[in-house]
C-alpha atoms as a PDB file:
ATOM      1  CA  UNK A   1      81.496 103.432 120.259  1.00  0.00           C
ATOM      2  CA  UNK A   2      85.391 104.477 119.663  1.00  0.00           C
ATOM      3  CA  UNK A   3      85.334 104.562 123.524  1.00  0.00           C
ATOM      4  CA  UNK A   4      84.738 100.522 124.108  1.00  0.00           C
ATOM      5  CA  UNK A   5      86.789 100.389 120.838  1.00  0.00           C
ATOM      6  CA  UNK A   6      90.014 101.520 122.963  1.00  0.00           C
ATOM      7  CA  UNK A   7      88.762 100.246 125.853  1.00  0.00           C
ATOM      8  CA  UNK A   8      88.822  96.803 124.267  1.00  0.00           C
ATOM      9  CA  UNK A   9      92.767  97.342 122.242  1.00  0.00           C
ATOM     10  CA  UNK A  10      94.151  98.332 125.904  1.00  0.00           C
ATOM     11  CA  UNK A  11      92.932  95.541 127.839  1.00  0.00           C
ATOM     12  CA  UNK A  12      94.551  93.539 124.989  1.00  0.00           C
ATOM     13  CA  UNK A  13      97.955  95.189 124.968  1.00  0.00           C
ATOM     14  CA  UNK A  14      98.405  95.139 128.642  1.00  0.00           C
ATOM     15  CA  UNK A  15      99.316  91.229 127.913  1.00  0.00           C
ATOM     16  CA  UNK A  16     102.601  90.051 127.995  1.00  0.00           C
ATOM     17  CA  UNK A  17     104.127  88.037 124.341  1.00  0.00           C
ATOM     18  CA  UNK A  18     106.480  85.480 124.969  1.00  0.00           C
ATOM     19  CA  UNK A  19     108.937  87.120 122.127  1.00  0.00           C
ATOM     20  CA  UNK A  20     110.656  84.057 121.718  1.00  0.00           C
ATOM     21  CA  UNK A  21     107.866  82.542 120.177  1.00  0.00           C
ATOM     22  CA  UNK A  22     107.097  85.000 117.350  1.00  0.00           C
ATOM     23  CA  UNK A  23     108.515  85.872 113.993  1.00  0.00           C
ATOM     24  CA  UNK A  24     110.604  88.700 115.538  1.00  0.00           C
ATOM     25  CA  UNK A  25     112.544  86.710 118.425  1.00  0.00           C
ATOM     26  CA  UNK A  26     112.718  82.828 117.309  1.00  0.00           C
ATOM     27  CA  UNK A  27     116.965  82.902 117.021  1.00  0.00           C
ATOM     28  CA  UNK A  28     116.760  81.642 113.162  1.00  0.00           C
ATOM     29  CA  UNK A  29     113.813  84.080 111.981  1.00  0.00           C
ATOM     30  CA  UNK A  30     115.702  86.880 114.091  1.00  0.00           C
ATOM     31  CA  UNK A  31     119.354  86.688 112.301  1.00  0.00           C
ATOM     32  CA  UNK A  32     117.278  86.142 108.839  1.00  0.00           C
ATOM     33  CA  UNK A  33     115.480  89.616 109.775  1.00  0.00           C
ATOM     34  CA  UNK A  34     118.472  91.517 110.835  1.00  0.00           C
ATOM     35  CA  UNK A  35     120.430  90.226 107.889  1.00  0.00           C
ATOM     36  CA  UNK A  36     117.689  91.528 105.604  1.00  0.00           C
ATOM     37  CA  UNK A  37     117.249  94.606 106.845  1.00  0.00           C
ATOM     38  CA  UNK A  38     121.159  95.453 107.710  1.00  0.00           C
ATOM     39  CA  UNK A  39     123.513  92.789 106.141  1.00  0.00           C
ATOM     40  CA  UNK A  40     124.911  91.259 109.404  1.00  0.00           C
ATOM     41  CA  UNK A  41     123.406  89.298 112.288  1.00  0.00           C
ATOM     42  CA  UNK A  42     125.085  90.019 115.330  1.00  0.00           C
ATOM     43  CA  UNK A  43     123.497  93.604 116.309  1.00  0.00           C
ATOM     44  CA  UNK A  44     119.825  94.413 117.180  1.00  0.00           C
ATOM     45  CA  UNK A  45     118.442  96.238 113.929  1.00  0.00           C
ATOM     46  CA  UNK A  46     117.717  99.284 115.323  1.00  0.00           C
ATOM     47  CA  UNK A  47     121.411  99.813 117.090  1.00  0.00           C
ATOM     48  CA  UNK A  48     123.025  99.194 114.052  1.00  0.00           C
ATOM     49  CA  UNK A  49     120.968 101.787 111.861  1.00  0.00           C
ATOM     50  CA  UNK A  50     120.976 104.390 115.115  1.00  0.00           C
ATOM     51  CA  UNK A  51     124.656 104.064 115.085  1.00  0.00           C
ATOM     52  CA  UNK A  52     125.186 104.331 111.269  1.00  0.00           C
ATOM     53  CA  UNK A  53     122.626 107.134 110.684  1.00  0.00           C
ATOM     54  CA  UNK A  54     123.206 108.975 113.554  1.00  0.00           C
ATOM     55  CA  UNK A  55     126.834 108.307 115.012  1.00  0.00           C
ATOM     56  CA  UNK A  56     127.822 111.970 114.774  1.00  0.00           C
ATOM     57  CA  UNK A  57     124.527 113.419 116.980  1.00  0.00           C
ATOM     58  CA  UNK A  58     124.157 110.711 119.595  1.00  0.00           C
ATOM     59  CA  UNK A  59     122.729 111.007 122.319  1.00  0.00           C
ATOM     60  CA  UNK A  60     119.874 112.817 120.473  1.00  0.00           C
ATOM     61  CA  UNK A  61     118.054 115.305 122.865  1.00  0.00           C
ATOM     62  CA  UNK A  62     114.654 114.393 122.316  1.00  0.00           C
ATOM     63  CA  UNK A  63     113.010 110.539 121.170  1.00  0.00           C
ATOM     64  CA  UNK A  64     109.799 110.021 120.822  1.00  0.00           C
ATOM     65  CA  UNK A  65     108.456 105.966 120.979  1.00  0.00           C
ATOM     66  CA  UNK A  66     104.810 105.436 119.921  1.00  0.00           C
ATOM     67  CA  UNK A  67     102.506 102.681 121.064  1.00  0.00           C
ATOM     68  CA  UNK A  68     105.808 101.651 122.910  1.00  0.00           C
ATOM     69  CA  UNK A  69     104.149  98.583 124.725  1.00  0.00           C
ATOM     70  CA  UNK A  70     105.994  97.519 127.685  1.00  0.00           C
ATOM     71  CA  UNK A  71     109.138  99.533 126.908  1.00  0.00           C
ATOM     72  CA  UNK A  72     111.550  97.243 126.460  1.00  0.00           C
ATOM     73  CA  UNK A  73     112.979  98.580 123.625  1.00  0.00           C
ATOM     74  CA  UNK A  74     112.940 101.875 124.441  1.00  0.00           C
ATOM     75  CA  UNK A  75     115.010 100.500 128.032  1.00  0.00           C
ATOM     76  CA  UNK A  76     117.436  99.153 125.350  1.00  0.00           C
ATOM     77  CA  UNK A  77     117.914 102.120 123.900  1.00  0.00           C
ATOM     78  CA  UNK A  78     118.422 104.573 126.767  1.00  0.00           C
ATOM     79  CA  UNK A  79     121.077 101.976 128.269  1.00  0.00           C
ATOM     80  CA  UNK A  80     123.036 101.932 124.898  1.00  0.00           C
ATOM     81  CA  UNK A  81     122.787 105.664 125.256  1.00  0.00           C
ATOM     82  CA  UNK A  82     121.014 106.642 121.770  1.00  0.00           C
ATOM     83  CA  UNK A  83     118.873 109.598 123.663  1.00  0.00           C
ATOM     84  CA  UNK A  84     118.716 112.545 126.575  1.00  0.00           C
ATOM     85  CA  UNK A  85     115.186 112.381 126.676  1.00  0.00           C
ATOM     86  CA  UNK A  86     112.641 110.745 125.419  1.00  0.00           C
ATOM     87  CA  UNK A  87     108.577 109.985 125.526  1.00  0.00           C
ATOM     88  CA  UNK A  88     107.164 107.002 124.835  1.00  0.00           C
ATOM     89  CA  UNK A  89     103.385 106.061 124.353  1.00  0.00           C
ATOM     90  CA  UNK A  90     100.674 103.612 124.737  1.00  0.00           C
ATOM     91  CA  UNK A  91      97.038 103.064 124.826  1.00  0.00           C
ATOM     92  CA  UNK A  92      97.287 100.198 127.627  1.00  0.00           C
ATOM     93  CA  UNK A  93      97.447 102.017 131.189  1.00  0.00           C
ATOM     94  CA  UNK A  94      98.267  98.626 132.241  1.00  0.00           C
ATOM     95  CA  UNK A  95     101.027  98.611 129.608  1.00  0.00           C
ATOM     96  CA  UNK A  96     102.380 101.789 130.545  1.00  0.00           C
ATOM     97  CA  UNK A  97     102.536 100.723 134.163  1.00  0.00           C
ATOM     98  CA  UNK A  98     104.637  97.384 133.718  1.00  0.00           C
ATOM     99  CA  UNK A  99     107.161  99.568 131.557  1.00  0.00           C
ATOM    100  CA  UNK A 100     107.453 102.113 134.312  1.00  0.00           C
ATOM    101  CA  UNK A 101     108.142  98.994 136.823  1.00  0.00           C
ATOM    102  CA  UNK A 102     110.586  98.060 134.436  1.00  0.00           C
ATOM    103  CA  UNK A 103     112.421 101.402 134.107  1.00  0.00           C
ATOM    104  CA  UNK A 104     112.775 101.530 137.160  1.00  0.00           C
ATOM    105  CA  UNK A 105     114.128  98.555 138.369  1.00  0.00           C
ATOM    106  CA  UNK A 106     116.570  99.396 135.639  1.00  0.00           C
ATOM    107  CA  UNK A 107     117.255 102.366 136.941  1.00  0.00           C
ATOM    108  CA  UNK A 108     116.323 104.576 133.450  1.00  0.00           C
ATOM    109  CA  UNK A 109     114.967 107.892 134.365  1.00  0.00           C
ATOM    110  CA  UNK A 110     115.279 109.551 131.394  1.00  0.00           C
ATOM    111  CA  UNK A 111     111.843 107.903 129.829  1.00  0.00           C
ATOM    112  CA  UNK A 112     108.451 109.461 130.417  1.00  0.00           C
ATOM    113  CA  UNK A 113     105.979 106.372 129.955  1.00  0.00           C
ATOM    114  CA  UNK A 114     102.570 108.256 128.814  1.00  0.00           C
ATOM    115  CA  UNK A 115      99.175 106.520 128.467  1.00  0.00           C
ATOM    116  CA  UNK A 116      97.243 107.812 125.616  1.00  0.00           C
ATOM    117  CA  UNK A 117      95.551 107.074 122.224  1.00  0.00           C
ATOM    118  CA  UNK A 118      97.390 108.843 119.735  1.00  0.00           C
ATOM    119  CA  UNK A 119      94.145 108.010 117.118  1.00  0.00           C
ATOM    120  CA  UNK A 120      91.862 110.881 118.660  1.00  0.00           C
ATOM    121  CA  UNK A 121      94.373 112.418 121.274  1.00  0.00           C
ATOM    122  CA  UNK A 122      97.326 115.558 120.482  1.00  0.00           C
ATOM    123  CA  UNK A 123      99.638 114.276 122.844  1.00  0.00           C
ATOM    124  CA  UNK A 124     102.968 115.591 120.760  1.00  0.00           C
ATOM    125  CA  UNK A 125     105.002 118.658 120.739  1.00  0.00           C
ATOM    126  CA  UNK A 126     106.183 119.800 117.507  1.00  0.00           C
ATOM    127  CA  UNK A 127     109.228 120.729 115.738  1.00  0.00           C
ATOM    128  CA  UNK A 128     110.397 118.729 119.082  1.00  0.00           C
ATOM    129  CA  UNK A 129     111.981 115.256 118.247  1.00  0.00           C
ATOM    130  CA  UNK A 130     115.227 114.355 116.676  1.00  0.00           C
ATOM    131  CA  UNK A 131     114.626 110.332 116.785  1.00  0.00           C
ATOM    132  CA  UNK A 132     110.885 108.783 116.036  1.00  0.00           C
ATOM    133  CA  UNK A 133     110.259 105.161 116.906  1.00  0.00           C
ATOM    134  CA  UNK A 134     107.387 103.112 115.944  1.00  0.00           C
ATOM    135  CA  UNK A 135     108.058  99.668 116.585  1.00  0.00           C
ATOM    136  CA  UNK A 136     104.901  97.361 115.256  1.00  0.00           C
ATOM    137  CA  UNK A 137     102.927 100.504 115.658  1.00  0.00           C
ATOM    138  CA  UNK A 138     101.776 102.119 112.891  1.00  0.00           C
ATOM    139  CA  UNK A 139      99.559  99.092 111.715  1.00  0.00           C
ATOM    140  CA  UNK A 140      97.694  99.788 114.720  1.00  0.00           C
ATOM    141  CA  UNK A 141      96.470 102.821 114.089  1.00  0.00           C
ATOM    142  CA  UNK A 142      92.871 103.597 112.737  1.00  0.00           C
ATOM    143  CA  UNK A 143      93.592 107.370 111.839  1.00  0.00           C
ATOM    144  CA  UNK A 144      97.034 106.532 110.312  1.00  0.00           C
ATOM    145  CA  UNK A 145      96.697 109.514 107.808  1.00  0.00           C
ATOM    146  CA  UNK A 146      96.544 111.944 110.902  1.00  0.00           C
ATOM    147  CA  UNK A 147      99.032 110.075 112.832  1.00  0.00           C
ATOM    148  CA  UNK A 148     101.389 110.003 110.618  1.00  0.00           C
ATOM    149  CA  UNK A 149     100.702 114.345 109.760  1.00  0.00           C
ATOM    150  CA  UNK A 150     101.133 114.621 113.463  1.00  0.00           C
ATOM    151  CA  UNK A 151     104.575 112.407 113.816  1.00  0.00           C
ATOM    152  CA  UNK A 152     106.411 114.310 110.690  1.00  0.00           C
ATOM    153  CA  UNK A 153     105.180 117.869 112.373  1.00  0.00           C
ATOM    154  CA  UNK A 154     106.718 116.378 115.962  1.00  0.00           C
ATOM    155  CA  UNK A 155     109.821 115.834 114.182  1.00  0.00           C
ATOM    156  CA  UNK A 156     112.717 118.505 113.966  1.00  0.00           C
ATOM    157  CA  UNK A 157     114.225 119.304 110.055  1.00  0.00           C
ATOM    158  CA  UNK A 158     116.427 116.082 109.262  1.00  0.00           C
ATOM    159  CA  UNK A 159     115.038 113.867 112.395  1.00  0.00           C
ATOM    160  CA  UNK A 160     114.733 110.346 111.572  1.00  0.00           C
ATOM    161  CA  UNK A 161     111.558 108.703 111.655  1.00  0.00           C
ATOM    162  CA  UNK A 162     112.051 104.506 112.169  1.00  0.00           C
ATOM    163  CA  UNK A 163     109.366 102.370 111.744  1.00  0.00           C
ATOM    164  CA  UNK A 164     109.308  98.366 111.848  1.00  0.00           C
ATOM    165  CA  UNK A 165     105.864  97.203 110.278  1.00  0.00           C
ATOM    166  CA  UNK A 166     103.533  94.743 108.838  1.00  0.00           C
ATOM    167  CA  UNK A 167     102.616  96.515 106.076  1.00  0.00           C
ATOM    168  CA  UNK A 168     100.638  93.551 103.662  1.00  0.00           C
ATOM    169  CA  UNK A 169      96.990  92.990 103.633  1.00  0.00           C
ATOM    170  CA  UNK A 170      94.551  94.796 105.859  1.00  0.00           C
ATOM    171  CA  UNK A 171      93.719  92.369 108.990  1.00  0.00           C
ATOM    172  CA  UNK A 172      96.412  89.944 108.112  1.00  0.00           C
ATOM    173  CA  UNK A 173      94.022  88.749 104.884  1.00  0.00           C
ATOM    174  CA  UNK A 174      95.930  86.160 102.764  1.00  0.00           C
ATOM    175  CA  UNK A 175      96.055  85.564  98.853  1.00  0.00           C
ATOM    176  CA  UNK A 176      94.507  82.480  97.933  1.00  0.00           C
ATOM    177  CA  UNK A 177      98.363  81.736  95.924  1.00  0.00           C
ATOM    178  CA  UNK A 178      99.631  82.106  99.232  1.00  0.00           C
ATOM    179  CA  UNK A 179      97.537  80.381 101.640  1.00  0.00           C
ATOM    180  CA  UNK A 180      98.707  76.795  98.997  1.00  0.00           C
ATOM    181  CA  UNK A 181     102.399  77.876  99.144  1.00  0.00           C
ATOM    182  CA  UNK A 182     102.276  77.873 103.099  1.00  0.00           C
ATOM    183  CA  UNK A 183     100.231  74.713 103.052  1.00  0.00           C
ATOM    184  CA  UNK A 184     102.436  72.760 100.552  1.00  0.00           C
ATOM    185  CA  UNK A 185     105.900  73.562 102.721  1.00  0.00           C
ATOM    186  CA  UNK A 186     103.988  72.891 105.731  1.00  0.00           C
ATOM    187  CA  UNK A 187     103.314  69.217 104.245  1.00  0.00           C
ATOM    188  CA  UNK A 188     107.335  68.746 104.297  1.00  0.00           C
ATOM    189  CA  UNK A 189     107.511  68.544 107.375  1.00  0.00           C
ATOM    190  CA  UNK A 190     108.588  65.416 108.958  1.00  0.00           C
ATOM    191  CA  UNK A 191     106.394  63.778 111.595  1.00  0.00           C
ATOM    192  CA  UNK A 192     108.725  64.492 114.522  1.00  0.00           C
ATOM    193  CA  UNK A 193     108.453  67.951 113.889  1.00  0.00           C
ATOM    194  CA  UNK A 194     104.545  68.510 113.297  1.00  0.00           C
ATOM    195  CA  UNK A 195     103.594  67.359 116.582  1.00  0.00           C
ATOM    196  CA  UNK A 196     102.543  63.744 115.448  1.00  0.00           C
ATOM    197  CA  UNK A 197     103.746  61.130 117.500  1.00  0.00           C
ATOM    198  CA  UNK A 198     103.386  57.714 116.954  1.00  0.00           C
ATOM    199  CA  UNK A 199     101.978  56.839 120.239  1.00  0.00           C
ATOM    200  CA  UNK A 200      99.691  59.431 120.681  1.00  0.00           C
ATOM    201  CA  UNK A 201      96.382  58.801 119.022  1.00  0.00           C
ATOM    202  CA  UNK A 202      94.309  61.489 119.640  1.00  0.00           C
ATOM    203  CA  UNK A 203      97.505  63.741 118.134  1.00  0.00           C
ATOM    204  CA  UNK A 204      97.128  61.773 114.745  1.00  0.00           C
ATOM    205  CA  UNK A 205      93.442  62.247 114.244  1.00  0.00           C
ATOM    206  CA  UNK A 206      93.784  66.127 114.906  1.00  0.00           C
ATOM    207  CA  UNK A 207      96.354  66.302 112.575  1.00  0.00           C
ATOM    208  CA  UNK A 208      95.026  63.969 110.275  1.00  0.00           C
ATOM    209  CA  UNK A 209      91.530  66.429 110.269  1.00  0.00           C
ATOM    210  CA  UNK A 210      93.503  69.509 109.971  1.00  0.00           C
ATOM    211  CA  UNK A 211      95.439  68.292 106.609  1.00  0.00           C
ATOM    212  CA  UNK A 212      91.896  66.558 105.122  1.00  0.00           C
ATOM    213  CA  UNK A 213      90.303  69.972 105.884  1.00  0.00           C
ATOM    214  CA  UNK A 214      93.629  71.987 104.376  1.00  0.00           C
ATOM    215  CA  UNK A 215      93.377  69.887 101.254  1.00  0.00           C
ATOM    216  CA  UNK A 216      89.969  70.403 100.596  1.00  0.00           C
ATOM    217  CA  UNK A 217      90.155  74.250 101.208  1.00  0.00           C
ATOM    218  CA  UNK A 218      93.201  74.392  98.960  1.00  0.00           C
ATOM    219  CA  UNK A 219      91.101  73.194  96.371  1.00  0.00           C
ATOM    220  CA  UNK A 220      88.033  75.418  96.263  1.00  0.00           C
ATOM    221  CA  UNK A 221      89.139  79.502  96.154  1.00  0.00           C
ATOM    222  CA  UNK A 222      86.081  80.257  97.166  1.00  0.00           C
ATOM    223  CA  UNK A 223      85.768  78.012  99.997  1.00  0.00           C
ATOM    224  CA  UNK A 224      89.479  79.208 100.407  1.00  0.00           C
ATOM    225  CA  UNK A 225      87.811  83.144 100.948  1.00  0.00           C
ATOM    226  CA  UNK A 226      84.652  82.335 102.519  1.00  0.00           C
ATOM    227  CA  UNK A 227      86.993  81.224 105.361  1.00  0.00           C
ATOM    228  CA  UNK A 228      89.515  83.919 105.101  1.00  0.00           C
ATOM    229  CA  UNK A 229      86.758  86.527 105.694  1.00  0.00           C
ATOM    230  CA  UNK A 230      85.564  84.549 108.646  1.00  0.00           C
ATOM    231  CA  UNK A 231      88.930  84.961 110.063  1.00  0.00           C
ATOM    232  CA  UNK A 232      89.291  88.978 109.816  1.00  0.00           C
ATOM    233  CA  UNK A 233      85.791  89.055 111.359  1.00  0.00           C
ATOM    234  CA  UNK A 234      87.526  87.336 114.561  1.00  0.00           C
ATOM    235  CA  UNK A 235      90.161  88.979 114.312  1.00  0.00           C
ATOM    236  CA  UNK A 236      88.222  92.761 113.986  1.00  0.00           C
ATOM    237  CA  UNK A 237      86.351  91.362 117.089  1.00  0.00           C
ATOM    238  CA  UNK A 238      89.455  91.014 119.196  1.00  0.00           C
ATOM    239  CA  UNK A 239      91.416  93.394 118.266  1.00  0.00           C
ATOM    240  CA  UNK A 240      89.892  96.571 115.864  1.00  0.00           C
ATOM    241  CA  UNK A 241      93.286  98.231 115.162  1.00  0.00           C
ATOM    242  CA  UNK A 242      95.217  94.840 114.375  1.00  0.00           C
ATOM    243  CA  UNK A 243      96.564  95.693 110.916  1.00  0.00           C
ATOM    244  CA  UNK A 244      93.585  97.991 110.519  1.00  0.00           C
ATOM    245  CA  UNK A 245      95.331  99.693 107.727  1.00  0.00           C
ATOM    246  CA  UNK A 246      98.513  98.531 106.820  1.00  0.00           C
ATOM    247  CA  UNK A 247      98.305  98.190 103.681  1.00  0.00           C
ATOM    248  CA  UNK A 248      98.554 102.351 103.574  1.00  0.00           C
ATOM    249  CA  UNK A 249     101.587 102.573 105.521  1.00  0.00           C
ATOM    250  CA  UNK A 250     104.494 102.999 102.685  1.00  0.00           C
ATOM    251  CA  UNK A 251     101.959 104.719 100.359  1.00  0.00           C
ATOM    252  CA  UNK A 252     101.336 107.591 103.385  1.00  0.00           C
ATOM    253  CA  UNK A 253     104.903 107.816 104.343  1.00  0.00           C
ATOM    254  CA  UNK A 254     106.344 108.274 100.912  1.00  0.00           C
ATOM    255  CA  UNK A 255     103.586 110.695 100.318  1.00  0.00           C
ATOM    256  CA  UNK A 256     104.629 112.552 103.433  1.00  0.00           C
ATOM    257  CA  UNK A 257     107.957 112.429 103.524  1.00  0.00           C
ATOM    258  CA  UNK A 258     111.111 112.912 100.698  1.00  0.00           C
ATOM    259  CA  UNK A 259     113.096 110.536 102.259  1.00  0.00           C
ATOM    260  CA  UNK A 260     112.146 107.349 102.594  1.00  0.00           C
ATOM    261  CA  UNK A 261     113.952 104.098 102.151  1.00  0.00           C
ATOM    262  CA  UNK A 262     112.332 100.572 102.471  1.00  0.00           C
ATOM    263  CA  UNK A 263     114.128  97.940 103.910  1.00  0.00           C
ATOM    264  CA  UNK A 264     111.389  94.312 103.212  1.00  0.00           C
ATOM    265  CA  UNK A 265     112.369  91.758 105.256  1.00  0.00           C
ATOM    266  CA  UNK A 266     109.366  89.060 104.190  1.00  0.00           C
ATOM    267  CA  UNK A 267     107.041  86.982 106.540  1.00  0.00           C
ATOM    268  CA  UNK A 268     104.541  85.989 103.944  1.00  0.00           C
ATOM    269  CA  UNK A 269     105.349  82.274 104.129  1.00  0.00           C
ATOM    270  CA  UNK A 270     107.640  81.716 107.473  1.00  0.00           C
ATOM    271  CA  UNK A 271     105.190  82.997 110.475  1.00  0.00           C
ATOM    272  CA  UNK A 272     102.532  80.776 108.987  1.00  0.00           C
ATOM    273  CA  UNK A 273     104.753  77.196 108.222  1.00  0.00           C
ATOM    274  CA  UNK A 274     106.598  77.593 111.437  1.00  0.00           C
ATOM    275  CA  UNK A 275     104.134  78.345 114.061  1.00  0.00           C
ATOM    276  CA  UNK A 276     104.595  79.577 117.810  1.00  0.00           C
ATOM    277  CA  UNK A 277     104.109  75.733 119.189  1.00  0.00           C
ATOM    278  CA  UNK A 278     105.994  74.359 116.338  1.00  0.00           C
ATOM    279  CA  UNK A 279     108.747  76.443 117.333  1.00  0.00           C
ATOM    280  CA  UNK A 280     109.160  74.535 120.681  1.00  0.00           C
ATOM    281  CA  UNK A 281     109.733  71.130 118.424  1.00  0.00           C
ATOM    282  CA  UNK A 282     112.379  72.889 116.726  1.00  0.00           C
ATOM    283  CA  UNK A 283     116.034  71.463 118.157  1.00  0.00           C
ATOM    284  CA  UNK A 284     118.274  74.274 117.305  1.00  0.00           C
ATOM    285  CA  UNK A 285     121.184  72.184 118.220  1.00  0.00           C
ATOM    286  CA  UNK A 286     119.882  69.592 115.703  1.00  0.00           C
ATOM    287  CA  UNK A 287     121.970  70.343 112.035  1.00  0.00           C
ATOM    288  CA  UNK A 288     118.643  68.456 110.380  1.00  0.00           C
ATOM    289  CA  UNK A 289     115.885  70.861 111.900  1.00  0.00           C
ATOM    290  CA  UNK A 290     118.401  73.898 111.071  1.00  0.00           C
ATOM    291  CA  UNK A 291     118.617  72.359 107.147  1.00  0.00           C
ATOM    292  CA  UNK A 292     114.801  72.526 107.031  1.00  0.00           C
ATOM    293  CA  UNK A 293     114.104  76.011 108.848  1.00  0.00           C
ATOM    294  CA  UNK A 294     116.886  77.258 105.702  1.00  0.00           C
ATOM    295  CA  UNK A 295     115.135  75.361 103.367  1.00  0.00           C
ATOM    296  CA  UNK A 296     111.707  77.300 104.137  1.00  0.00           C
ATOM    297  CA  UNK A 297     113.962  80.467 104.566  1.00  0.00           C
ATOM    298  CA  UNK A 298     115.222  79.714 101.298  1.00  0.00           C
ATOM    299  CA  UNK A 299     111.739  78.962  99.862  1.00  0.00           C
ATOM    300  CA  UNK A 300     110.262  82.445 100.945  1.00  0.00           C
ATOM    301  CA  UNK A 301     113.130  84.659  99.269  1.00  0.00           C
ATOM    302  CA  UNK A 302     112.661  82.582  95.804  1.00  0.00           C
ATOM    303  CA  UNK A 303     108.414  83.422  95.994  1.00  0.00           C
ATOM    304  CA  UNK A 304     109.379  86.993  96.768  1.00  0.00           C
ATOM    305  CA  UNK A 305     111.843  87.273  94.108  1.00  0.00           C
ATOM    306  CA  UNK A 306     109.398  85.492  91.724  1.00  0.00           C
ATOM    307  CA  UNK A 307     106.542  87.396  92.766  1.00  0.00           C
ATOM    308  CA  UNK A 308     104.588  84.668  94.211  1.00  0.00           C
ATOM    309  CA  UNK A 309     104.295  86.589  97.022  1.00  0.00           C
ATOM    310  CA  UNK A 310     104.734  90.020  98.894  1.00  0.00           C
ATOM    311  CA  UNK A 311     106.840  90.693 101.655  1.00  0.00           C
ATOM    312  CA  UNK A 312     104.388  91.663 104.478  1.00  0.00           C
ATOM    313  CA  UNK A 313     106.862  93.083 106.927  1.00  0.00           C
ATOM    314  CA  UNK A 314     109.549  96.382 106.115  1.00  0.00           C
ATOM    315  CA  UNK A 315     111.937  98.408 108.234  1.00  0.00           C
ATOM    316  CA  UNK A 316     111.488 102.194 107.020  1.00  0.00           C
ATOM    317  CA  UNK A 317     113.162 104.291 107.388  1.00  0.00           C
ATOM    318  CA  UNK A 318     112.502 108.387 106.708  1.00  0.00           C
ATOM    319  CA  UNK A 319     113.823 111.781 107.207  1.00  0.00           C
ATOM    320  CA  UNK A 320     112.457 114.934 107.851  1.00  0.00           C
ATOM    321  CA  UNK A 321     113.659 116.709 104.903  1.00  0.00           C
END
């Protein structure tokens, strides 16, 4: 059973994202995340808290990159020149291959691309590391007790430990507050923007479905979870260790290490009003669809400060101690 588990998380990993098109890469959600979780904009996160936490040991001698996907980012770092050595993981073989490709065409030969499931698999040295990364990783994991025993053992006495996660609801499950908050900010957006063009018929009526079905959910909670729970059942089916337990992560770390800091950078409300193909409408050029992307920015910060809702994504970052 955990065999066709894995079997069925690698052949999804060994797809390409387009990163433009996600919460991480769209230019406006990107400076909003790097100026939450380091004050400035112009710097990828992860350079500017390498340089500032480490600037007197770098290169480090040893990194270690968990479920490191198609290695781009650990490419980035070896050309910026943040490590010696370092080993970098995933469960896709297919993955692991592309990121090899890529290293070398870059000519980087100083990263050891490994294919393995670090769930049921001891594939780490300890008292070995200086520099842990776990990019989007941890809330894959379906042992992420263990995993994260075995990382802090891997790691040498004051080695950092970085971690960029999702880290609300199991599964991506949404609070009922939350789901009307996304839904009410979604209804501001102008017609040019939400795909409905006057011309195009068949556009109206989908759209025109999608909002009489939103309102009506938005009015019955239960309906509201009924649906919600249909949802993580899809998502289970497609991918088992999607957010699997990441509502644990902080809780384990801080219980495992001394040193922890938490850096939230929210996606509660911005992933879900500003979708992948609504992000091709966006004109970034245009001052009017930058005023409304800042509005929702804006809107976000106010229902995290307020409490309305969580933020479900957080830089971490924690020392061996």
């Amino acid at each position: 059973m955990y065999s066709l588990t894995s079997n069925r998380i690698s052949q999804h990993w060994s797809k390409e994202t387009d990163f433009s098109r996600t919460f991480f890469g769209f230019p406006p959600f990107r400076d909003y995340i790097r100026h939450r979780i380091t004050g400035q904009t112009a710097e990828w996160e992860y350079w500017f808290l390498i340089k500032k936490l480490l600037i007197d040991r770098l290169p480090v001698e040893n990194c270690l990159s968990i479920f490191c996907g198609h290695g781009e980012n650990e490419i980035r770092l070896s050309k910026l020149g943040v490590f010696r050595n370092c080993i970098a993981i995933d469960i896709s073989t297919e993955a692991i291959e592309k990121a090899k490709k890529k290293a070398k065409n870059d000519k980087v030969e100083n990263i050891d691309f490994v294919c393995g499931d670090l769930n049921k698999s001891n594939l780490i040295a300890n008292n070995y590391f200086d520099l842990v990364i776990a990019n989007g990783a941890l809330h894959h994991s379906m042992d992420l007790e263990n995993l994260i025993l075995k990382i802090k053992a891997s790691m040498k006495f004051d080695a950092l430990f970085l971690s960029s996660e999702y880290v609300g609801n199991n599964h991506y499950g949404k609070e009922y507050h939350q789901y009307v908050l996304i839904k009410a900010l979604q209804d501001l957006l102008p017609i040019s923007i939400s795909g409905v063009e006057q011309g195009k018929i068949k556009n109206r009526i989908i759209h025109e479905t999608k909002r009489k079905v939103s309102n009506v959910i938005r009015g019955s909670e239960l309906l509201f979870r009924i649906i919600n729970l249909f949802l993580k059942m899809r998502l289970i089916i497609q991918d088992p260790s999607e957010a699997a337990n990441s509502c644990k992560i902080i809780p384990l770390l801080m219980e495992n290490f001394k040193n922890v800091e938490i850096k939230n950078y929210g996606g509660a409300i911005l992933p879900y009003v500003i979708s992948p193909i609504l992000m091709d409408v966006f004109d970034l050029s245009d001052p009017m669809h930058i005023e409304i992307i800042n509005l929702f920015i804006k809107h976000e910060i106010i229902a995290e400060e307020i409490g309305d809702v969580k933020s479900d994504y957080a830089f971490i970052i924690s020392r061996n101690e």
